[in-house]
Protein backbone atom coordinates (compact mmCIF):
# COMPACT_ATOMS: atom_id res chain seq x y z
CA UNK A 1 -34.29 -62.85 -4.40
CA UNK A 2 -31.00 -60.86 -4.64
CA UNK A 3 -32.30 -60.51 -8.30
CA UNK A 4 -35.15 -58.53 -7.65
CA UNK A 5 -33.93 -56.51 -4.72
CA UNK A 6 -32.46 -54.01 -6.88
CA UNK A 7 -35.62 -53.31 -9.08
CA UNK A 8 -37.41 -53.04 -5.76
CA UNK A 9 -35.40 -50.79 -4.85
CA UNK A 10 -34.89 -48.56 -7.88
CA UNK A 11 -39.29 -48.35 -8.04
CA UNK A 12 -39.31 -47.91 -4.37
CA UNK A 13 -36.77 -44.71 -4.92
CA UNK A 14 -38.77 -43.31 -7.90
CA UNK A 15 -42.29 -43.97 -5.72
CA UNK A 16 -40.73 -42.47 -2.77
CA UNK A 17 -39.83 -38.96 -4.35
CA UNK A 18 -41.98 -35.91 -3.98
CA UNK A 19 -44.09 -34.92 -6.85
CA UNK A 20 -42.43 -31.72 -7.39
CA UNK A 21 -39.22 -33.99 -7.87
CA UNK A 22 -40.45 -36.06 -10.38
CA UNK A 23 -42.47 -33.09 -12.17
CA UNK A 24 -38.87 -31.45 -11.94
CA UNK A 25 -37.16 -34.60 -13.54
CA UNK A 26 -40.15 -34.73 -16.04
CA UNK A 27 -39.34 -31.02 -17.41
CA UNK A 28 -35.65 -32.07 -17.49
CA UNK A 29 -36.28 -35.14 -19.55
CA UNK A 30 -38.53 -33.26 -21.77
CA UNK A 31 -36.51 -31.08 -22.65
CA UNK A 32 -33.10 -32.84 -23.56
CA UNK A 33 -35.25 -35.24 -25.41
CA UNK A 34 -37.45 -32.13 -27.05
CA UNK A 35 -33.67 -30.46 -28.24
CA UNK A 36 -32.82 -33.81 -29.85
CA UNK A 37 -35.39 -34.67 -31.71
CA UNK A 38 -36.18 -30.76 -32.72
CA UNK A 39 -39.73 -29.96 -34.66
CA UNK A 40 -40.07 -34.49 -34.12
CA UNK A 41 -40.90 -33.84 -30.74
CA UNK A 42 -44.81 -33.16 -31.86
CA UNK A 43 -45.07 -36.34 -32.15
CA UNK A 44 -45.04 -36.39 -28.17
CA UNK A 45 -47.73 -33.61 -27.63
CA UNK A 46 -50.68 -35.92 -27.51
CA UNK A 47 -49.27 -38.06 -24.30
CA UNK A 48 -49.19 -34.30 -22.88
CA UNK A 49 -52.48 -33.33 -24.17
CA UNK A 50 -54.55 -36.26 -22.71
CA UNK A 51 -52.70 -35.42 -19.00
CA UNK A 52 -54.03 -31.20 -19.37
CA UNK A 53 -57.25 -32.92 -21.04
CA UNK A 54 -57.50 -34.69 -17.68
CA UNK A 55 -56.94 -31.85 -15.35
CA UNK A 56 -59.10 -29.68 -17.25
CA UNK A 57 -61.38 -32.32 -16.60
CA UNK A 58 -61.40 -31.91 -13.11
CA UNK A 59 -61.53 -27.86 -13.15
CA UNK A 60 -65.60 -28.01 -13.58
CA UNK A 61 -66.41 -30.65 -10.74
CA UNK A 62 -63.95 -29.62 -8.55
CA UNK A 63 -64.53 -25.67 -8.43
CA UNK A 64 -68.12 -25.72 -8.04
CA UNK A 65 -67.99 -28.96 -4.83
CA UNK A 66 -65.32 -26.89 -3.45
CA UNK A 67 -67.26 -23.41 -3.57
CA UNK A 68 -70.56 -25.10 -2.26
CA UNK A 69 -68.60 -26.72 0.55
CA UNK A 70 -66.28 -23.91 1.14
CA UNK A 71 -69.66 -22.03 1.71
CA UNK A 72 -71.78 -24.35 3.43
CA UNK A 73 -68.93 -25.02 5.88
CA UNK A 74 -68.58 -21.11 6.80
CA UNK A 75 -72.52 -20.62 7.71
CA UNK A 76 -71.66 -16.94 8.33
CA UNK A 77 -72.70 -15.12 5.24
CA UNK A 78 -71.14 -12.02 6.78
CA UNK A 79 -67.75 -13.55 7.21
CA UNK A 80 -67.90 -14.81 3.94
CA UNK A 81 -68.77 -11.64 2.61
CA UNK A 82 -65.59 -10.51 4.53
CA UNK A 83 -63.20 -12.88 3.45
CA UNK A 84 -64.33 -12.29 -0.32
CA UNK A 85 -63.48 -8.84 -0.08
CA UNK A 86 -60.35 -9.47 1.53
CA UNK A 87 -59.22 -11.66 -1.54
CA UNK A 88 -60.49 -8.65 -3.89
CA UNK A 89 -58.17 -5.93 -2.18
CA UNK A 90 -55.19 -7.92 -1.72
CA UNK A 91 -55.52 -9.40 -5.43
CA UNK A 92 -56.18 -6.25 -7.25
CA UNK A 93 -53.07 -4.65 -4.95
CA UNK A 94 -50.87 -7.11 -5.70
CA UNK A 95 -52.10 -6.77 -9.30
CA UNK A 96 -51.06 -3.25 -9.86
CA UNK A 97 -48.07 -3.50 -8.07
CA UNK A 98 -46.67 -6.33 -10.54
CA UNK A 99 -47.77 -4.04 -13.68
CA UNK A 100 -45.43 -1.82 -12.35
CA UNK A 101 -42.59 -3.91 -11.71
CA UNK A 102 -42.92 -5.27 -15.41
CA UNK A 103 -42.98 -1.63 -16.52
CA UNK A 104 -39.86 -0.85 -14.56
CA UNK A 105 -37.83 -3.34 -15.34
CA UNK A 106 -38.90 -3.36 -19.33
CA UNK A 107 -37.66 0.69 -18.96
CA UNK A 108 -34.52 0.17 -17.33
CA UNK A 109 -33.64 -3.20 -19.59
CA UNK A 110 -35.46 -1.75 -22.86
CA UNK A 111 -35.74 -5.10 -24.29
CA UNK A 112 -37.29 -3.86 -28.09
CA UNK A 113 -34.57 -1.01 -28.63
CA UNK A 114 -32.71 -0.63 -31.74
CA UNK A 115 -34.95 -3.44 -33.46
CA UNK A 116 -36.93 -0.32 -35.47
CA UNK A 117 -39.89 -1.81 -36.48
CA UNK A 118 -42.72 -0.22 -39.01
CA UNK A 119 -46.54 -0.82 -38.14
CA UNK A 120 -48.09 -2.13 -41.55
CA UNK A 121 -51.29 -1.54 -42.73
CA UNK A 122 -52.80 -4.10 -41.73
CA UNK A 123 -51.92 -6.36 -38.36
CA UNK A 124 -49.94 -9.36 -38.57
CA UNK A 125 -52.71 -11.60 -36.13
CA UNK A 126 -56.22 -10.91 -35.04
CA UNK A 127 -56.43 -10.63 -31.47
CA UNK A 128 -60.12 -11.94 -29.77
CA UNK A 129 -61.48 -9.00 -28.63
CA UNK A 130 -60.93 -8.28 -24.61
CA UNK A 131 -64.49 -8.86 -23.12
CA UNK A 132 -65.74 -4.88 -21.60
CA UNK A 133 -65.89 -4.40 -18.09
CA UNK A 134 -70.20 -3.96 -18.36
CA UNK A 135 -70.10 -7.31 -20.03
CA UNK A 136 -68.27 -9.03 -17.19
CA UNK A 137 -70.17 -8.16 -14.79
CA UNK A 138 -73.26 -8.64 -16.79
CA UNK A 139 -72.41 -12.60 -17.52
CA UNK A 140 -72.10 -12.61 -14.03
CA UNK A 141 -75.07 -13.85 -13.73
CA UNK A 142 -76.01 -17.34 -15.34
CA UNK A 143 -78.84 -17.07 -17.39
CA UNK A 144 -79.24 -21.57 -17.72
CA UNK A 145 -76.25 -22.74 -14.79
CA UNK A 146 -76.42 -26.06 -16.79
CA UNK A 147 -75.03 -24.50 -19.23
CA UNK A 148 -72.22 -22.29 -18.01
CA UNK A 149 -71.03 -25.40 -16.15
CA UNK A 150 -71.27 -27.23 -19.49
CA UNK A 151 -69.33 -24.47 -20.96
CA UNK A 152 -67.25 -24.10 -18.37
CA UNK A 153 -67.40 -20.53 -17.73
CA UNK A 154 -65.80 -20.25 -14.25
CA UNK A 155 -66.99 -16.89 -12.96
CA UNK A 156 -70.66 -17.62 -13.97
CA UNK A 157 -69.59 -21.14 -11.98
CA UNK A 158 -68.68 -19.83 -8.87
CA UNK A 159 -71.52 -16.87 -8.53
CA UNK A 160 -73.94 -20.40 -9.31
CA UNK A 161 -71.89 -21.85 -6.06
CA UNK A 162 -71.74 -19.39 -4.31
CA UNK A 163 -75.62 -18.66 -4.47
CA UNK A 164 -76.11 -22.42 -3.94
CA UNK A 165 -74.04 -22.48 -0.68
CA UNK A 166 -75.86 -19.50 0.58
CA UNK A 167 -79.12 -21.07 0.47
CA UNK A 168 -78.31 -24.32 1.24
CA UNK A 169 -76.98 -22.48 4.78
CA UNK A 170 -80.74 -20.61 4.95
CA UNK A 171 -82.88 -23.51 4.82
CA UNK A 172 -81.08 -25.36 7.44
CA UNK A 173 -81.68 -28.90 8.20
CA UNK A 174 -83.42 -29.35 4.70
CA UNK A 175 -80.84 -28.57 3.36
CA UNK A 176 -77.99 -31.07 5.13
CA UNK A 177 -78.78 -34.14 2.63
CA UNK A 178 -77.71 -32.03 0.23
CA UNK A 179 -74.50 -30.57 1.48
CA UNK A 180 -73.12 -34.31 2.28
CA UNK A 181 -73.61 -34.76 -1.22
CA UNK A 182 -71.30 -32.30 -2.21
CA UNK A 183 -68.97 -33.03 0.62
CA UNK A 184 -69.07 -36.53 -0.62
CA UNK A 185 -68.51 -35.51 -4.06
CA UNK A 186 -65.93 -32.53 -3.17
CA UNK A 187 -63.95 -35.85 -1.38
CA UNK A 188 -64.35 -37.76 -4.67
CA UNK A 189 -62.08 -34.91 -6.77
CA UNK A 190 -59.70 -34.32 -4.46
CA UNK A 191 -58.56 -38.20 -4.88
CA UNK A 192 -59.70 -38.25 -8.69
CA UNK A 193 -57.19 -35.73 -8.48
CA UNK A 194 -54.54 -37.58 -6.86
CA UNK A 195 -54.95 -40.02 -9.59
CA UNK A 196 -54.57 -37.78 -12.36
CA UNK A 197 -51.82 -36.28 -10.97
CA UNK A 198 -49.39 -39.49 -10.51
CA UNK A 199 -49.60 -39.07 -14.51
CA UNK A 200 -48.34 -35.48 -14.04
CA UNK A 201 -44.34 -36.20 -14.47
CA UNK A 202 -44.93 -38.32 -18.05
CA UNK A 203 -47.59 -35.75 -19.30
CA UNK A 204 -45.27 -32.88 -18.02
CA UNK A 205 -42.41 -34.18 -20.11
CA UNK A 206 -43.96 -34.83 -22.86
CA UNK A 207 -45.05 -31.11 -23.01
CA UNK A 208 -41.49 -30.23 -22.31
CA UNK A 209 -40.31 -32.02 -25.35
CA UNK A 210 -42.86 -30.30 -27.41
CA UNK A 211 -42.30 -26.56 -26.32
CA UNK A 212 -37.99 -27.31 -26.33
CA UNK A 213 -38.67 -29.30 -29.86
CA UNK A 214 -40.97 -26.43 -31.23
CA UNK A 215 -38.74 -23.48 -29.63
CA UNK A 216 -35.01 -23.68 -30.40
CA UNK A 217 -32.81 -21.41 -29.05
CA UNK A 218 -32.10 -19.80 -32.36
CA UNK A 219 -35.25 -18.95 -32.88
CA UNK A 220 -35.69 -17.86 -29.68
CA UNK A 221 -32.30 -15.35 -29.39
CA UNK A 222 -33.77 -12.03 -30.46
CA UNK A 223 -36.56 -12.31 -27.86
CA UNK A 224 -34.43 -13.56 -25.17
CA UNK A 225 -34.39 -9.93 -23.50
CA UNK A 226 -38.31 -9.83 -22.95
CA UNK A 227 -37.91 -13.92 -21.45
CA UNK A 228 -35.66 -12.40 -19.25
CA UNK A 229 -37.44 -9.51 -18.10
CA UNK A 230 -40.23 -11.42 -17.58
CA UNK A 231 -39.07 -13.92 -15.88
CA UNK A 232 -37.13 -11.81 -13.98
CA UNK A 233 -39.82 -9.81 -12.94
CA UNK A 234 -41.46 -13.03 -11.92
CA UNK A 235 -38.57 -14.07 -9.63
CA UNK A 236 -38.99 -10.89 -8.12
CA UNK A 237 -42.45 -10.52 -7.25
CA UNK A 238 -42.45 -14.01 -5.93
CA UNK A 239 -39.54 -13.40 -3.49
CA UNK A 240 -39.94 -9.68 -2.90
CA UNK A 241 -44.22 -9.05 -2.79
CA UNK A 242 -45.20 -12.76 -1.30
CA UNK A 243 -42.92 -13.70 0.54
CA UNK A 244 -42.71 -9.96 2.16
CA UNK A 245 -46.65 -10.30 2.69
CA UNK A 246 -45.52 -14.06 3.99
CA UNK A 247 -43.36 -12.52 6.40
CA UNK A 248 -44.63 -9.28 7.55
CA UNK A 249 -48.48 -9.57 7.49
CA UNK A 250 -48.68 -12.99 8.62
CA UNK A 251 -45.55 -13.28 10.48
CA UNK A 252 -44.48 -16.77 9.11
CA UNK A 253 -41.76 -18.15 7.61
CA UNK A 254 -41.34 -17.24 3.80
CA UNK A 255 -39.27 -20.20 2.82
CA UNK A 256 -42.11 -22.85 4.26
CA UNK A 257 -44.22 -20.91 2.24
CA UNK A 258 -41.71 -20.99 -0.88
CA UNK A 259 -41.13 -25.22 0.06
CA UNK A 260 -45.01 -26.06 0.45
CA UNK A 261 -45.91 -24.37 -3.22
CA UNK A 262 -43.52 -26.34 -4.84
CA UNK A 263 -45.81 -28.85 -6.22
CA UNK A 264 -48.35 -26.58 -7.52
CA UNK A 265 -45.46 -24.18 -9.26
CA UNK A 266 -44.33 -26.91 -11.21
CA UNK A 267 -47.43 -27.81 -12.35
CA UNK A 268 -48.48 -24.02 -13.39
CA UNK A 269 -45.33 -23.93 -15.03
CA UNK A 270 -45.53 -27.09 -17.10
CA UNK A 271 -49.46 -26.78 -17.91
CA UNK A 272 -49.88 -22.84 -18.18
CA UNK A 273 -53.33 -22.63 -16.50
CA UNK A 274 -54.32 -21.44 -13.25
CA UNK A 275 -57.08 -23.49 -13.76
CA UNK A 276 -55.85 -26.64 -14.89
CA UNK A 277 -53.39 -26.16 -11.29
CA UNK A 278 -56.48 -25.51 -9.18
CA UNK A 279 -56.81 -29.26 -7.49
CA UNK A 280 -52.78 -28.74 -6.92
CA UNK A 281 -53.18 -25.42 -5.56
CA UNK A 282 -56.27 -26.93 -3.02
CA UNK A 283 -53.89 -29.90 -1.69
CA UNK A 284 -50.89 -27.40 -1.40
CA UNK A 285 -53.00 -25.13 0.81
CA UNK A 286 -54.53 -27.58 2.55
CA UNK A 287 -51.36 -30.27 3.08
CA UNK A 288 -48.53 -27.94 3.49
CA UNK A 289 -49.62 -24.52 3.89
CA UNK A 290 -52.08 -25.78 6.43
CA UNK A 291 -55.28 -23.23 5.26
CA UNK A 292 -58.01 -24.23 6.65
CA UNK A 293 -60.86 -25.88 4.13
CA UNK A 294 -62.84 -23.35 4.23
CA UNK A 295 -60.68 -20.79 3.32
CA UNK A 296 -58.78 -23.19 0.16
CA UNK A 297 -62.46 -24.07 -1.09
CA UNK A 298 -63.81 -20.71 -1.36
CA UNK A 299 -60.21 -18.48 -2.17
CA UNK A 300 -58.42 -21.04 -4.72
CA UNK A 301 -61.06 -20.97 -6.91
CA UNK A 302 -61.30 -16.92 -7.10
CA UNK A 303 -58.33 -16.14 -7.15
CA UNK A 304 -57.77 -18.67 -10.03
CA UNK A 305 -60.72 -16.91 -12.21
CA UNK A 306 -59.22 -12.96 -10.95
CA UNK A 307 -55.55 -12.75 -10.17
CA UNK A 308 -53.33 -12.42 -12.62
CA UNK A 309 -50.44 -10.97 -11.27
CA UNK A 310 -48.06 -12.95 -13.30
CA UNK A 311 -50.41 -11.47 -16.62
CA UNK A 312 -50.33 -8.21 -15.71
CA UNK A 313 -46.49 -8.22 -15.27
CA UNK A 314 -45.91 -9.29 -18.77
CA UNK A 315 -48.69 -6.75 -19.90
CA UNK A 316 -45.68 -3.99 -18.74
CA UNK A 317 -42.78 -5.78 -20.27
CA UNK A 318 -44.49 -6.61 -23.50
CA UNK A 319 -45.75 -3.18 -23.92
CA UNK A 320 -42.92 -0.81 -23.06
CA UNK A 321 -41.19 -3.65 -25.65
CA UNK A 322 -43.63 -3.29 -28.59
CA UNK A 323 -43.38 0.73 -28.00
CA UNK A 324 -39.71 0.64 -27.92
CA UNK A 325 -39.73 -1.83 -31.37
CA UNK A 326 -41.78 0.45 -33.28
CA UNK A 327 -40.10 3.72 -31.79
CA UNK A 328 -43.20 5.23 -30.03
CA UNK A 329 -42.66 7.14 -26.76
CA UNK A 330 -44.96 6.96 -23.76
CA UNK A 331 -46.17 9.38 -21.53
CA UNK A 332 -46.66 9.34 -18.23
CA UNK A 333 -50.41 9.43 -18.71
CA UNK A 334 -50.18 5.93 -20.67
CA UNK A 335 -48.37 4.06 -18.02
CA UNK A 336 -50.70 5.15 -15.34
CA UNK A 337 -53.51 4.04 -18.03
CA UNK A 338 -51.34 0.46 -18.78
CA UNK A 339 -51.53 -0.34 -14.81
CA UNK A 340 -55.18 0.67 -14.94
CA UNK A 341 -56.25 -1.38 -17.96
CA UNK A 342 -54.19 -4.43 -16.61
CA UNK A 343 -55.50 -3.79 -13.37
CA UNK A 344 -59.35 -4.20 -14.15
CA UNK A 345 -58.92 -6.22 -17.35
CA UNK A 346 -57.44 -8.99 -15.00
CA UNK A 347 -61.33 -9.37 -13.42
CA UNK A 348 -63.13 -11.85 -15.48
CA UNK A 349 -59.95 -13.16 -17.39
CA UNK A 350 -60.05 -16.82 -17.73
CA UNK A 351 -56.95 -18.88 -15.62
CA UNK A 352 -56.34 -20.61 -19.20
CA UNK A 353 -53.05 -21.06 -21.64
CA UNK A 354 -53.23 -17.87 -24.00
CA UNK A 355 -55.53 -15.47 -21.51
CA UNK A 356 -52.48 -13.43 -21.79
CA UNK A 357 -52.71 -12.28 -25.17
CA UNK A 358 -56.53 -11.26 -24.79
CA UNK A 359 -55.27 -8.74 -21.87
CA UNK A 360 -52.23 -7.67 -23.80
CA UNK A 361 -54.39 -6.84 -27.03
CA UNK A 362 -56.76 -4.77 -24.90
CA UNK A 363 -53.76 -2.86 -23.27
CA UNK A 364 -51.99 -2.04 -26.75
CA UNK A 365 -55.25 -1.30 -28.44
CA UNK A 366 -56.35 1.78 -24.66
CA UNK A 367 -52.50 3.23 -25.28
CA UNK A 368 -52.76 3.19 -29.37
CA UNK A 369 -49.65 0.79 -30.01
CA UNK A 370 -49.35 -1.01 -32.44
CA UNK A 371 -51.27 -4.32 -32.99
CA UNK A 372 -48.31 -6.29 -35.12
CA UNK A 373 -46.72 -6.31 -31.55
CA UNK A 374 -49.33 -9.21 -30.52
CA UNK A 375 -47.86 -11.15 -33.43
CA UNK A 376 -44.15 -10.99 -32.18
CA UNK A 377 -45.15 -11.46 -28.71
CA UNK A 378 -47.60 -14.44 -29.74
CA UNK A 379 -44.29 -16.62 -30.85
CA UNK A 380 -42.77 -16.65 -27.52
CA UNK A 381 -46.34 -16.26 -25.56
CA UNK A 382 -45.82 -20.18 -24.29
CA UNK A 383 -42.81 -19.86 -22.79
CA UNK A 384 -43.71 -16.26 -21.28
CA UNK A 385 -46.80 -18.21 -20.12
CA UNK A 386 -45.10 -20.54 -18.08
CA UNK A 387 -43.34 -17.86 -15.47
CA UNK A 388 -46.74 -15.42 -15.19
CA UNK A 389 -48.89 -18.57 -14.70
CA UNK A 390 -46.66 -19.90 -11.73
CA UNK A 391 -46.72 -16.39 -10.38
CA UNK A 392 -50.48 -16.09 -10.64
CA UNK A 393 -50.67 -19.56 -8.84
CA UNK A 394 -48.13 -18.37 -6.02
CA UNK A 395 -50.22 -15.25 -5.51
CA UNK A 396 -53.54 -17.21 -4.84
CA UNK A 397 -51.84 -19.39 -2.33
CA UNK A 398 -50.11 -16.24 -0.31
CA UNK A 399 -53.90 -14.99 0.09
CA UNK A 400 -55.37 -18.27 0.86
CA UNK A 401 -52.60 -18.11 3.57
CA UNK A 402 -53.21 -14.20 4.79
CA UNK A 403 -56.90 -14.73 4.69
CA UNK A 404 -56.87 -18.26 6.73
CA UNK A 405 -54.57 -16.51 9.55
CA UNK A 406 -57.01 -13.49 9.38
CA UNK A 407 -59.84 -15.50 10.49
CA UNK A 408 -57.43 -17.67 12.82
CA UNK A 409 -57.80 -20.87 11.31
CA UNK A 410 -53.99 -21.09 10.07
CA UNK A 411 -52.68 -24.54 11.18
CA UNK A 412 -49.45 -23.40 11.78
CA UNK A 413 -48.50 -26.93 12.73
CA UNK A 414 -48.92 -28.01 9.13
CA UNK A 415 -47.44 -24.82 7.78
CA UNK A 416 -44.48 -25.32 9.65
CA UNK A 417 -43.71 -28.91 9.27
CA UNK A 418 -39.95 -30.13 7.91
CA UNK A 419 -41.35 -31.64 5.04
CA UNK A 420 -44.67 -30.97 2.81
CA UNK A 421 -46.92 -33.90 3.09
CA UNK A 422 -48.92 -33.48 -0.51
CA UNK A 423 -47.74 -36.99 -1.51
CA UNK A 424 -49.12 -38.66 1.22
CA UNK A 425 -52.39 -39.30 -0.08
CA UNK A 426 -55.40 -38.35 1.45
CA UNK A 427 -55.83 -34.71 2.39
CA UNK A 428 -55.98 -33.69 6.13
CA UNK A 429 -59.27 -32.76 8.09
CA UNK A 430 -58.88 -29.26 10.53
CA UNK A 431 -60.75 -29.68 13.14
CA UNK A 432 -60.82 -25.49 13.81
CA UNK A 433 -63.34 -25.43 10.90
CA UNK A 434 -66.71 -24.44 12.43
């Protein structure tokens, strides 16, 4: 018995941790092991691919049961209309505003001086063309919904959802069997979920070892000055713009705020998809932030398809860097056009690894820099990835926090608990939801 008691206990500490902890201890791992065994470590990507293969798995399901019960449970089309264009402002605000943070801090640290660097003839990589503004809003619309949720094309998703939710609402009592169903099958991924993510600190490592194997620090050293600008400018949106709107608009307490998105930071960071974090983001909101379900059903999943603050602040750094590389001087006219251009083209980007590079190929391409400057970026775009996809994540939970207290259904009782609750299992009901 006094054999086994230590084992018991060793498990029970490992079981007991948070899942932030053990994501945490995951990276760490991952990344010792990824230094020693260098370019070996790909060898380890696949035990990291199935766990993103399984969340991406969830991404379809889980968006479209969450929009039609987010919906369904609101039954006021005008307040959903309202809280929609809430989200909107405060994304596309925050959106600009973090353009020009990256454009501030890439003047003032002028991370691509001095390296004097000649466009060629020809670019060094073909960037996939940035999708045009009437498109967008022209695939709005689904022509076969089958398909787009097939295809997974999240915007054409949610308008599907959305539409669904809507009518489900107008034909009343007809139309309960049907929203049980989803409810039923909204309840089903959120636990899938769970179970996917008690995988999260193994697959998390694993894709740790692969980025620190595949990324030495050598190779890495010339670029460091855009890693750090980014990530600075990351740090400082975070604690500056969200946890200011935290504070002053809603009046809570920023570090709760900073403690209960833990769980889904560390998974944006390690995965690099908005997406791919959206069942973390839902159980953050709804377990420690204490947003109503309503509000996390309908929110999360739009603000994982159309904020992209975190993007648009390495659109600034990473152009003001390729212009200072290859010597070419900006006007004032072509940083108001950069926050622009970042601005809008973050509508209808896709929360997936490498959206990034679409946006930043459509913002060198409006200001006429060159296109060889996708190539340098491109080598370093993972690790840049990680910080503006944990910013993007952070951003969608402040909202999903301003626009739950805005219609009073906040439970500040959750929100200001000691301790976040997301490893406790099974996510709490709010009985303020109408």
């Amino acid at each position: 018995m006094s054999l086994s008691t230590p084992t018991t206990q060793q498990g029970g500490v490992w079981k007991n941790l948070a899942l932030w902890k053990k994501i945490l201890i995951g990276m760490i791992v991952g990344i010792i092991v990824g230094t020693i065994m260098g370019p070996q470590a790909e060898i380890l990507k696949p035990i990291g691919t199935l766990f993103i293969n399984a969340i991406k798995m969830l991404i379809v399901p889980l968006v479209f049961c969450s929009l039609v019960v987010g919906v369904t449970a609101m039954k006021d089309g005008a307040k959903m209309g309202r809280m929609g264009m809430k989200a909107i402002v405060i994304y596309l605000i925050t959106t600009a505003v973090a353009i020009t943070i990256g454009l501030g801090l890439g003047s003032i640290l002028q991370p691509g001086a001095g390296l004097n660097m000649t466009a060629g003839a020809e670019t060094a990589a073909v960037a996939k063309e940035a999708p045009s503004l009437i498109n967008t809003i022209i695939g709005l619309i689904p022509k076969n919904p089958i398909e787009a949720l097939a295809g997974g094309k999240i915007l054409q998703i949610i308008v599907f959802a959305l539409g669904l939710g809507i009518a489900l609402n107008l034909i009343g009592q007809k139309g309960e069997p049907a929203v049980k169903v989803f409810n039923s099958l909204a309840e089903a991924m959120y636990k899938l979920t769970e179970l996917v993510m008690n995988f999260a600190p193994y697959g998390i490592a694993a894709l740790m070892a692969w980025v620190a194997g595949k990324y030495g620090i050598d190779v890495l050293f010339p670029l460091l000055k855009v890693i750090g600008a980014v990530y600075l400018g990351c740090v400082i949106h975070v604690l500056v713009v969200y946890t200011g709107a935290i504070s002053i608009i809603a009046g809570l307490a920023p570090i709760k705020y900073l403690k209960g998105i833990l769980n889904a930071q560390m998974m944006a960071f390690s995965s690099t998809s908005s997406s791919g974090t959206l069942p973390v983001s839902i159980r953050c909101a709804r377990e420690n932030l204490g947003v109503s379900k309503g509000t996390a059903s309908f929110v999360l999943p739009l603000g994982a398809t159309i904020n992209m603050d975190g993007t648009a602040l390495y659109q600034g750094v990473a152009a003001l860097f390729v212009a200072q590389a290859f010597g070419i001087d900006l006007s004032t006219t072509d940083y108001l056009t950069i926050i622009a251009t970042a601005t809008l083209a973050s509508i209808g980007t896709a929360g997936v690894p490498g959206a990034g590079l679409i946006m930043l190929s459509l913002v060198l391409t409006t200001v006429g820099l060159p296109m060889e400057g996708l190539a340098i970026i491109a080598g370093i775009d993972r690790i840049l990835d990680m910080a503006r996809t944990s910013v993007n994540v952070c951003g969608d939970l402040m909202v999903s926090v301003l626009i739950s207290q805005s219609e009073n259904e906040l439970d500040e009782s959750i929100y200001n608990a000691e301790e976040p609750v997301v490893d406790t299992g099974t996510i709490q009901r709010e009985p303020k939801i109408a």
